[in-house]
Protein backbone atom coordinates (compact mmCIF):
# COMPACT_ATOMS: atom_id res chain seq x y z
CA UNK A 1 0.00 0.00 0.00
CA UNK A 2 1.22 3.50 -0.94
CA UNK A 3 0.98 6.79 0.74
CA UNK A 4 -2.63 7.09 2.76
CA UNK A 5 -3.37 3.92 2.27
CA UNK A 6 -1.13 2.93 4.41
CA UNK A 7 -3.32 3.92 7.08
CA UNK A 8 -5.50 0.12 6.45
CA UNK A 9 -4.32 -3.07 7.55
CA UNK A 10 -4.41 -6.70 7.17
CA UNK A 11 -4.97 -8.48 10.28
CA UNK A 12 -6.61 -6.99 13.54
CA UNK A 13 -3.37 -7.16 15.43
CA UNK A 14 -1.35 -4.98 12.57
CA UNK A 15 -4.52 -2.23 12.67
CA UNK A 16 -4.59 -2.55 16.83
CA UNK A 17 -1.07 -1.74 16.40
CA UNK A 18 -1.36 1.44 13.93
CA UNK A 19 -4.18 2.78 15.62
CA UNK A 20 -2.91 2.70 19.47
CA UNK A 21 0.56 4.10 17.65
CA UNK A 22 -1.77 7.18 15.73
CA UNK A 23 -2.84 7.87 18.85
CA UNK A 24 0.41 8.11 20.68
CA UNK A 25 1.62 9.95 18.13
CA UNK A 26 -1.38 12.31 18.31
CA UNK A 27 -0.63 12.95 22.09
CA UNK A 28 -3.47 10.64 23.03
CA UNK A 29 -4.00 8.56 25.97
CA UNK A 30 -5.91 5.45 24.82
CA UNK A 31 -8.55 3.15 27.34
CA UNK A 32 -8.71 0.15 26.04
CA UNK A 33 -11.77 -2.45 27.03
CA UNK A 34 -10.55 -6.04 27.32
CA UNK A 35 -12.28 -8.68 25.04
CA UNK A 36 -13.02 -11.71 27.30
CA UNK A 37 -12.12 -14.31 24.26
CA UNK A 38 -8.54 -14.31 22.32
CA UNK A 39 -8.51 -13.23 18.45
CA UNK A 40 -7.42 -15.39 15.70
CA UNK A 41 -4.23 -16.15 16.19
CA UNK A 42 -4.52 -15.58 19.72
CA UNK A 43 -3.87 -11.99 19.85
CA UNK A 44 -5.59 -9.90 22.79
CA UNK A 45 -8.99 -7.98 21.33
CA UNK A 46 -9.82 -4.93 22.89
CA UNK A 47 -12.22 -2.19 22.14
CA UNK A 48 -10.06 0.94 22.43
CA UNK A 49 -11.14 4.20 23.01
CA UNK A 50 -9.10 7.60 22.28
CA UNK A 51 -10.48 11.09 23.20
CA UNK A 52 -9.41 14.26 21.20
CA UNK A 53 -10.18 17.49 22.89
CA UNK A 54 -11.43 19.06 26.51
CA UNK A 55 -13.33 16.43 28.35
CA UNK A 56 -15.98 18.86 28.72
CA UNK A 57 -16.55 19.68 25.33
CA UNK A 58 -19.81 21.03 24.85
CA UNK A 59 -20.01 19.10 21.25
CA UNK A 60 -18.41 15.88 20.53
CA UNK A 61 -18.00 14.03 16.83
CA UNK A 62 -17.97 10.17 17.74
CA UNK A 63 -15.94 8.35 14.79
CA UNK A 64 -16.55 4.28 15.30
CA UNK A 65 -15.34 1.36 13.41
CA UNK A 66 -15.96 -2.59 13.38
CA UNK A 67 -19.53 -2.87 14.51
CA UNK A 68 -19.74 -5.47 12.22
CA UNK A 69 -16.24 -7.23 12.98
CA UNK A 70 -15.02 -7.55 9.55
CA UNK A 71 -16.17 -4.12 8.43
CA UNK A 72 -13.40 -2.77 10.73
CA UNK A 73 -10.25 -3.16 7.91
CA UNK A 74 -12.49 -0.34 6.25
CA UNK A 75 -13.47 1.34 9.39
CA UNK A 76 -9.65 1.15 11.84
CA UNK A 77 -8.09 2.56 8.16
CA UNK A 78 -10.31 5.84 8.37
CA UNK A 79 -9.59 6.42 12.04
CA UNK A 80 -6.03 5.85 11.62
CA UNK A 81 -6.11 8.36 8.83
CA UNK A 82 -8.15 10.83 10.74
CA UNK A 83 -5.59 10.28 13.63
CA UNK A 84 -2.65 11.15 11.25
CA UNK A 85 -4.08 14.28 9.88
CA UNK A 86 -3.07 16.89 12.14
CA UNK A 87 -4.51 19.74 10.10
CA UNK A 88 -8.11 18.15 10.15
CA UNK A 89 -7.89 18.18 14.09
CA UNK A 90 -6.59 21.39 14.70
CA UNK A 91 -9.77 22.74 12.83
CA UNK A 92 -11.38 20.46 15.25
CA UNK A 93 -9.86 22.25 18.04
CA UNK A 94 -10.45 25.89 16.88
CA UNK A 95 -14.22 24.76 16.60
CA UNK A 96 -14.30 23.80 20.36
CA UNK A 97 -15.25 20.14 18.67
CA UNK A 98 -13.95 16.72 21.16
CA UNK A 99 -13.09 13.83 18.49
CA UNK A 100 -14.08 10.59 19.77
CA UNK A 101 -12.55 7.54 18.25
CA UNK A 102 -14.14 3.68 19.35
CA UNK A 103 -11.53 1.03 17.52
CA UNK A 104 -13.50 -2.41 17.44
CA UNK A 105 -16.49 -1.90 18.57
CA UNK A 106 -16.96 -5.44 17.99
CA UNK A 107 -12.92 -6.73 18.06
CA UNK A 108 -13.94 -10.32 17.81
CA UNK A 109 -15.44 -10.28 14.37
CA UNK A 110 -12.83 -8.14 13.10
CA UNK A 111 -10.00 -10.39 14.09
CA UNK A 112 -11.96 -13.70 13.07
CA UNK A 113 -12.71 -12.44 9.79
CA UNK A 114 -17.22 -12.65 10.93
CA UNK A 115 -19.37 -9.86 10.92
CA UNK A 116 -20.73 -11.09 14.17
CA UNK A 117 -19.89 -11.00 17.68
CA UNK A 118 -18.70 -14.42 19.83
CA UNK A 119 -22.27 -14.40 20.62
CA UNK A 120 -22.99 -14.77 16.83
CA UNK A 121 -24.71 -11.77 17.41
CA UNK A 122 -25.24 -8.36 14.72
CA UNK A 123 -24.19 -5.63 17.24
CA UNK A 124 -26.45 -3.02 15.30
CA UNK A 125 -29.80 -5.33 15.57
CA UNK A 126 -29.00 -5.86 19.69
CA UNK A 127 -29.74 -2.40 20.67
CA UNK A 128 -33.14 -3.50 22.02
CA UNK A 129 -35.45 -3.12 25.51
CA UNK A 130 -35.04 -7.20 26.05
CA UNK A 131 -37.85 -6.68 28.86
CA UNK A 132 -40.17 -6.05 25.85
CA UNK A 133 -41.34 -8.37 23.33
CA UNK A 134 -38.90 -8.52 20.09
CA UNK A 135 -39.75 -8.11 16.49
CA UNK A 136 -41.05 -11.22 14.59
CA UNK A 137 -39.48 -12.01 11.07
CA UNK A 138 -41.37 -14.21 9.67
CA UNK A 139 -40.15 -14.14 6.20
CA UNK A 140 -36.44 -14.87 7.68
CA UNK A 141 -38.44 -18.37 9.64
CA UNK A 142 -39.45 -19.53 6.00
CA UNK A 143 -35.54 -18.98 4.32
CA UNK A 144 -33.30 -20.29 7.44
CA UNK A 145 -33.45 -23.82 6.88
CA UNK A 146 -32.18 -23.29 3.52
CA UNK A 147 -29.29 -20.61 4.42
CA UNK A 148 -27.11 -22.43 5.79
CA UNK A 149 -27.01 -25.85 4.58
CA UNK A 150 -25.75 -28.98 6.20
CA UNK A 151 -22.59 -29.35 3.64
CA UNK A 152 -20.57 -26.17 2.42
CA UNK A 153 -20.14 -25.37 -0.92
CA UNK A 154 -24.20 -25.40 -1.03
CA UNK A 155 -25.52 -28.26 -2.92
CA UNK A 156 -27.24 -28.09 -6.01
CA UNK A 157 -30.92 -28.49 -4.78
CA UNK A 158 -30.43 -25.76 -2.14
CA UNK A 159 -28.98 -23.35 -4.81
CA UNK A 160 -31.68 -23.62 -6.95
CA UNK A 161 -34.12 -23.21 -3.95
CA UNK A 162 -32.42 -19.89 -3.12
CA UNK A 163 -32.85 -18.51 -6.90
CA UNK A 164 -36.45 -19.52 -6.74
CA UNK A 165 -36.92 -17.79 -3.85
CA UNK A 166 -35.49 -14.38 -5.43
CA UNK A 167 -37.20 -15.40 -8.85
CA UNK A 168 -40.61 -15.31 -6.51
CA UNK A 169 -39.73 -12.73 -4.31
CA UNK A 170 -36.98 -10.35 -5.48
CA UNK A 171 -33.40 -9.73 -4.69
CA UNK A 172 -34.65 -6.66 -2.28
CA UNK A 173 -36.85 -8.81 -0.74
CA UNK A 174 -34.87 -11.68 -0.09
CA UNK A 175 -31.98 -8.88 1.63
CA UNK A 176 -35.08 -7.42 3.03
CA UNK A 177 -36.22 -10.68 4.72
CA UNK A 178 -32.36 -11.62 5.95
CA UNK A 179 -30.90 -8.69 6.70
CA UNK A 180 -33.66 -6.53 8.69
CA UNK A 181 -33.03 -8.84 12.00
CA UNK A 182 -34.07 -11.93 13.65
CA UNK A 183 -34.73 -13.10 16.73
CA UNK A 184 -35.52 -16.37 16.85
CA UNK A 185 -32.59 -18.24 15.12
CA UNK A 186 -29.46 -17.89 17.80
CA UNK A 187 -27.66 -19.82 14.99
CA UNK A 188 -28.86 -17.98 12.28
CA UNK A 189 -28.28 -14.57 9.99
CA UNK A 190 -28.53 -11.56 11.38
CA UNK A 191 -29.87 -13.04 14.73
CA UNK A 192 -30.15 -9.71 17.13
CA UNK A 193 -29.70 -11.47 20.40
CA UNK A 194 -31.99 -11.83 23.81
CA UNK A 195 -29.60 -10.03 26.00
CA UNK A 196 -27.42 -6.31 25.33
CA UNK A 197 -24.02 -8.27 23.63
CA UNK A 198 -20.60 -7.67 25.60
CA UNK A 199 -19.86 -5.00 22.85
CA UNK A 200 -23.36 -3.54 23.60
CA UNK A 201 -22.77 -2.84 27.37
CA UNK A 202 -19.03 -1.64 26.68
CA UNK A 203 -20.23 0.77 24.44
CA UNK A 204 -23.02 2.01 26.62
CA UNK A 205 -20.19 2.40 29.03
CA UNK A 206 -18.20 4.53 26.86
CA UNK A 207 -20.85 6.76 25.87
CA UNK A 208 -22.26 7.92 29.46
CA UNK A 209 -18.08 8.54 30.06
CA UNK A 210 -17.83 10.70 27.27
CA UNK A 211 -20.88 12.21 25.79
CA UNK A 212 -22.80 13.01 29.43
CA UNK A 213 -21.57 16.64 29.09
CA UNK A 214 -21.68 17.28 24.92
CA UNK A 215 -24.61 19.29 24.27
CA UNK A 216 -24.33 18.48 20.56
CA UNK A 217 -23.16 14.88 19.14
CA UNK A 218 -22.45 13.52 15.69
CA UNK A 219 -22.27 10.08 15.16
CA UNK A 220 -20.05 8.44 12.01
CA UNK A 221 -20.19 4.71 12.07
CA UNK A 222 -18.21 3.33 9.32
CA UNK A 223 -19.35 0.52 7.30
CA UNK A 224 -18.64 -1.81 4.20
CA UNK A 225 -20.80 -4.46 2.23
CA UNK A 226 -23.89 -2.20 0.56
CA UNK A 227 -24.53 -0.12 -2.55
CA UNK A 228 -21.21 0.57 -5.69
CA UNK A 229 -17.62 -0.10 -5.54
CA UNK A 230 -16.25 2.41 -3.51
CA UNK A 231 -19.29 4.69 -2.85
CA UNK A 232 -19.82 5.54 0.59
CA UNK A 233 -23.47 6.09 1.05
CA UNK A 234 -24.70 8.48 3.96
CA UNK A 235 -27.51 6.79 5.46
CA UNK A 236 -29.67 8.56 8.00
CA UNK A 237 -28.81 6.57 11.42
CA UNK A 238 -31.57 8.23 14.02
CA UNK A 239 -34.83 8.55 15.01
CA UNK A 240 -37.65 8.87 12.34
CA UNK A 241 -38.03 12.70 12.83
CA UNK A 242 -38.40 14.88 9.96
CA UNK A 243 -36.04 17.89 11.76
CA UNK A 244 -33.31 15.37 12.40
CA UNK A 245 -33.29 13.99 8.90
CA UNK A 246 -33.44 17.37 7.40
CA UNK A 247 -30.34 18.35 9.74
CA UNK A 248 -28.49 15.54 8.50
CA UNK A 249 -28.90 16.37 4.89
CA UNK A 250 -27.88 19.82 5.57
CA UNK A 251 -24.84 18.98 6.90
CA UNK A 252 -23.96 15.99 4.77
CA UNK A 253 -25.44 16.44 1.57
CA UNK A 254 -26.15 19.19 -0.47
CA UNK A 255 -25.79 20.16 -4.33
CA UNK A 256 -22.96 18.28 -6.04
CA UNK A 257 -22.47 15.79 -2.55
CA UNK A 258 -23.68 12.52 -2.13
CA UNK A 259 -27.16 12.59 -0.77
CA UNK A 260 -27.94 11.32 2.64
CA UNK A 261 -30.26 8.21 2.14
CA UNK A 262 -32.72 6.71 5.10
CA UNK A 263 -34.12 3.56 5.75
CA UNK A 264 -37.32 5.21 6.50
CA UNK A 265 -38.20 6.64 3.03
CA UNK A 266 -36.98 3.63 1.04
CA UNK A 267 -34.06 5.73 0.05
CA UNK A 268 -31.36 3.35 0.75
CA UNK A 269 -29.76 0.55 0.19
CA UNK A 270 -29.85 -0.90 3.65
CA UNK A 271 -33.22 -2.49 4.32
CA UNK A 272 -35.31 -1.38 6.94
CA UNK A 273 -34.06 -2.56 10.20
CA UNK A 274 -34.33 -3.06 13.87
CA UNK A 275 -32.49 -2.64 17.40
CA UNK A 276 -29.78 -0.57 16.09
CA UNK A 277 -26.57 0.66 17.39
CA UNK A 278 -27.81 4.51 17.48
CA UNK A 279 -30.65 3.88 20.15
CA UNK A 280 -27.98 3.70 22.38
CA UNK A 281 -26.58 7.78 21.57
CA UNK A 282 -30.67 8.44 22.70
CA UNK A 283 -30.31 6.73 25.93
CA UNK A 284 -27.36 7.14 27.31
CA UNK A 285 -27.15 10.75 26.46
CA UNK A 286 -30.68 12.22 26.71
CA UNK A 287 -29.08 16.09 26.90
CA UNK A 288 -27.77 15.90 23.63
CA UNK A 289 -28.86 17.09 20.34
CA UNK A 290 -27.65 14.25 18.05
CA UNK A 291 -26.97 13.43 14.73
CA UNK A 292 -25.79 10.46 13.08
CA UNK A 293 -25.10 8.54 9.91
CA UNK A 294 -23.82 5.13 8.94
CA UNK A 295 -21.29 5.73 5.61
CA UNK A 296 -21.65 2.79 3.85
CA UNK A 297 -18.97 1.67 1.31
CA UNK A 298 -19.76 -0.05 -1.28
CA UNK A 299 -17.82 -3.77 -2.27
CA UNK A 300 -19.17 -6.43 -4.31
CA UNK A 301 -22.79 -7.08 -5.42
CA UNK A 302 -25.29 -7.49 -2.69
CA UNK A 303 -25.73 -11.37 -3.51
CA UNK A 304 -22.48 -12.35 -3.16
CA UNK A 305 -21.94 -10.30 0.04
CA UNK A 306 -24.77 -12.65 1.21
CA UNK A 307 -23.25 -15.98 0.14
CA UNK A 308 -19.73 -15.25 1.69
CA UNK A 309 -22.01 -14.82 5.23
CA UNK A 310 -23.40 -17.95 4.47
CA UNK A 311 -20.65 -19.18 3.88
CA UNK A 312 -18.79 -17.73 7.33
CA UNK A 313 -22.46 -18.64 9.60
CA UNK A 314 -21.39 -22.45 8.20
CA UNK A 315 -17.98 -22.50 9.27
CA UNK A 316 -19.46 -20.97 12.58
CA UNK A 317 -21.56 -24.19 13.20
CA UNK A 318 -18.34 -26.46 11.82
CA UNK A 319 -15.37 -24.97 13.55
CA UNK A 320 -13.85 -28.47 13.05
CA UNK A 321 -13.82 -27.80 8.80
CA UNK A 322 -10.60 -28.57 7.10
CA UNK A 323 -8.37 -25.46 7.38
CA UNK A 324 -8.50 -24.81 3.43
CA UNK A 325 -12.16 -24.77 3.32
CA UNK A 326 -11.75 -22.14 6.73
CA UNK A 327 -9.70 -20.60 4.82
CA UNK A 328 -11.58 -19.97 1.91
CA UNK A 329 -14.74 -18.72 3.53
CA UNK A 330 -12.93 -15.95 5.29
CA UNK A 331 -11.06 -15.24 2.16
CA UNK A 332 -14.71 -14.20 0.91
CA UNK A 333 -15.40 -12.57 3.58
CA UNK A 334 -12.59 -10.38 3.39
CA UNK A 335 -13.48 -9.75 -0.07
CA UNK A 336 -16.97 -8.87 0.18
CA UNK A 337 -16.28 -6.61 3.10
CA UNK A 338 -13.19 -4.99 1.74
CA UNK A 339 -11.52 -3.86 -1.53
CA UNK A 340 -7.72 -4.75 -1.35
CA UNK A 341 -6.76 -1.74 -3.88
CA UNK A 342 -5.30 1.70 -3.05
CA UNK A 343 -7.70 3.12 -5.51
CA UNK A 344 -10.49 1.80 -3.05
CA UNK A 345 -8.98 3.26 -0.31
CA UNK A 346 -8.10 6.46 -1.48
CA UNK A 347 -11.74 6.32 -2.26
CA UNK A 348 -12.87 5.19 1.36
CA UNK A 349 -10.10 8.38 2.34
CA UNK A 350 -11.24 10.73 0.50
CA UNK A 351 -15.02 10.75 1.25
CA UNK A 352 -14.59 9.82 5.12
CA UNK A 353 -12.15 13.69 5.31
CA UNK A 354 -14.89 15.24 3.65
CA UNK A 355 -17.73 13.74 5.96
CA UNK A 356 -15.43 13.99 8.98
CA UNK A 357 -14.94 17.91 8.21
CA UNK A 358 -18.99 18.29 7.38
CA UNK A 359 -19.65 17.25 10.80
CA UNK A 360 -16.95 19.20 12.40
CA UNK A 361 -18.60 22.48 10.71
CA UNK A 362 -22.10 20.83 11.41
CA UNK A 363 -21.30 20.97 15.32
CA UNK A 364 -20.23 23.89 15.38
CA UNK A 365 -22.71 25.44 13.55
């Protein structure tokens, strides 16, 4: 990798490494929240957590990476960037704006190559009252026996049952019906959990440490997997309210900028979806005026993004498969989660800066 690029890794331990040494280098004292469980090779997993700017900074930009495990090699690269970029946080500093950087939000899916937590759970469908009754998904019920097969490559019969299904249904509706959460399936896709994940509760923890006294937040959660090659959508991630979306656009968007999409109007390319991650900006900061958006970068086609999770939720239920067949499945997941080109990157670089420096001017607005 060449010049900024050089900010993305390959492993978990080598983009632990560059992002705890960014942060030294930046001046930074870094907390980091032990993982209970080791990482792929053994390696320590932490969620680490780096504060630029007065601890009582009335508005705070919180930039977060890896809540989908594998989506961190994207995610750790942009932080390690933004870490590096001394004139970006300067302007941070004039602007009386904290920077708050959360490395592996969910370590243990970035270092074993799953989008999941140990719990095989999808940190942004666990953000849920558990006291309450859950959301049913009753399309996912019909497709789960047929997800993830007994055997792995898929056999014929349960290929062809798949297509039918999207022939019937459409591709939208078949991501619709797997991707929006379950709650049934603990071994299944998507499956949001009945209990706040480990990664859940540490994050909770870090935001009551560090946003209790912002008076303004922005939220950028980095993520890979959705839409074009290298585009990184700007999907609405709050409450349905009208003034909150139109704040978001008017930071973020805007003629000749990419438009901030939502998951309420249909807009975007995520499907509509439940217990996410921001809920948890809402309750554990209730002084706040927030703002928040998921930037989505875009990897392979949706379909095959889907088959290399089937793929990985297989090798989840075999962990005794040969070690080339291991192998290959989180060689596909790599792949559908991240673009191994500096042209990618500079891509992923060059929209996260401007994004970054929206909500800087947003905040202090």
């Amino acid at each position: 990798m060449s010049g900024a690029a050089s900010a993305f890794s390959a492993s978990y331990a080598e983009a632990r490494r560059k992002f705890l040494q960014a942060a030294e280098e930046a001046g930074l004292a870094v907390e980091a929240k032990a993982h209970p469980l080791p990482g792929l090779e053994g390696e320590p997993l932490a969620m680490d957590v780096a504060r630029d700017g007065h601890p009582s900074a009335s508005r705070l930009l919180i930039l977060t990476s890896a809540c989908h495990g594998v989506e961190g090699y994207c995610g750790s690269g942009v932080q390690v960037d933004a870490l590096r970029d001394a004139a970006a946080r300067a302007r941070a500093a004039d602007a009386g704006v904290a920077v708050l950087y959360i490395h592996g939000l969910n370590p243990f899916g970035f270092s074993h190559f799953r989008r999941t937590t140990h719990e095989n759970i999808d940190l942004n469908r666990n953000f849920h009252d558990f006291s309450a009754p859950l959301p049913q998904n009753v399309d996912y019920r019909e497709l789960h026996p047929l997800l993830v097969p007994p055997e792995w490559p898929p056999s014929a019969q349960n290929t062809q049952a798949i297509q039918a299904y999207v022939a019937k249904h459409g591709e939208k509706a078949y991501q619709s019906a797997i991707s929006r959460g379950q709650y049934e399936f603990a071994d299944g896709l998507f499956y949001g959990g009945n209990a706040p994940s480990w990664s859940n509760l540490a994050l909770r923890e870090v935001l009551r440490t560090h946003g209790r006294r912002a008076g303004r937040i922005a939220w950028i959660d980095v993520h890979t997997g959705l839409g074009p090659s290298g585009l990184g959508e700007r999907i609405y991630a709050g409450r349905d309210s009208a003034a909150c979306v139109a704040r978001a656009r008017s930071w973020w968007a805007g003629e000749g900028r990419t438009p901030v999409t939502s998951i309420y109007d249909g807009s975007s390319t995520s499907a509509f979806l439940t217990g996410m991650m921001f809920t948890a900006a809402y309750d554990e900061c209730p002084q706040a005026e927030y703002t928040g958006m998921a930037l989505e970068y875009g990897t392979v086609p949706v379909m095959e993004t889907f088959q290399a999770l089937r793929g990985e939720q297989w090798l989840n239920r075999h962990p005794d498969a040969p070690a080339d067949v291991a192998a290959k499945i989180r060689a596909d997941m790599f792949k559908a989660f991240y673009t191994d080109t500096d042209a990618w990157r500079e891509q992923v670089l060059a929209q996260a800066r401007e994004a970054t420096k929206q909500a800087v001017e947003g905040l202090a607005g």
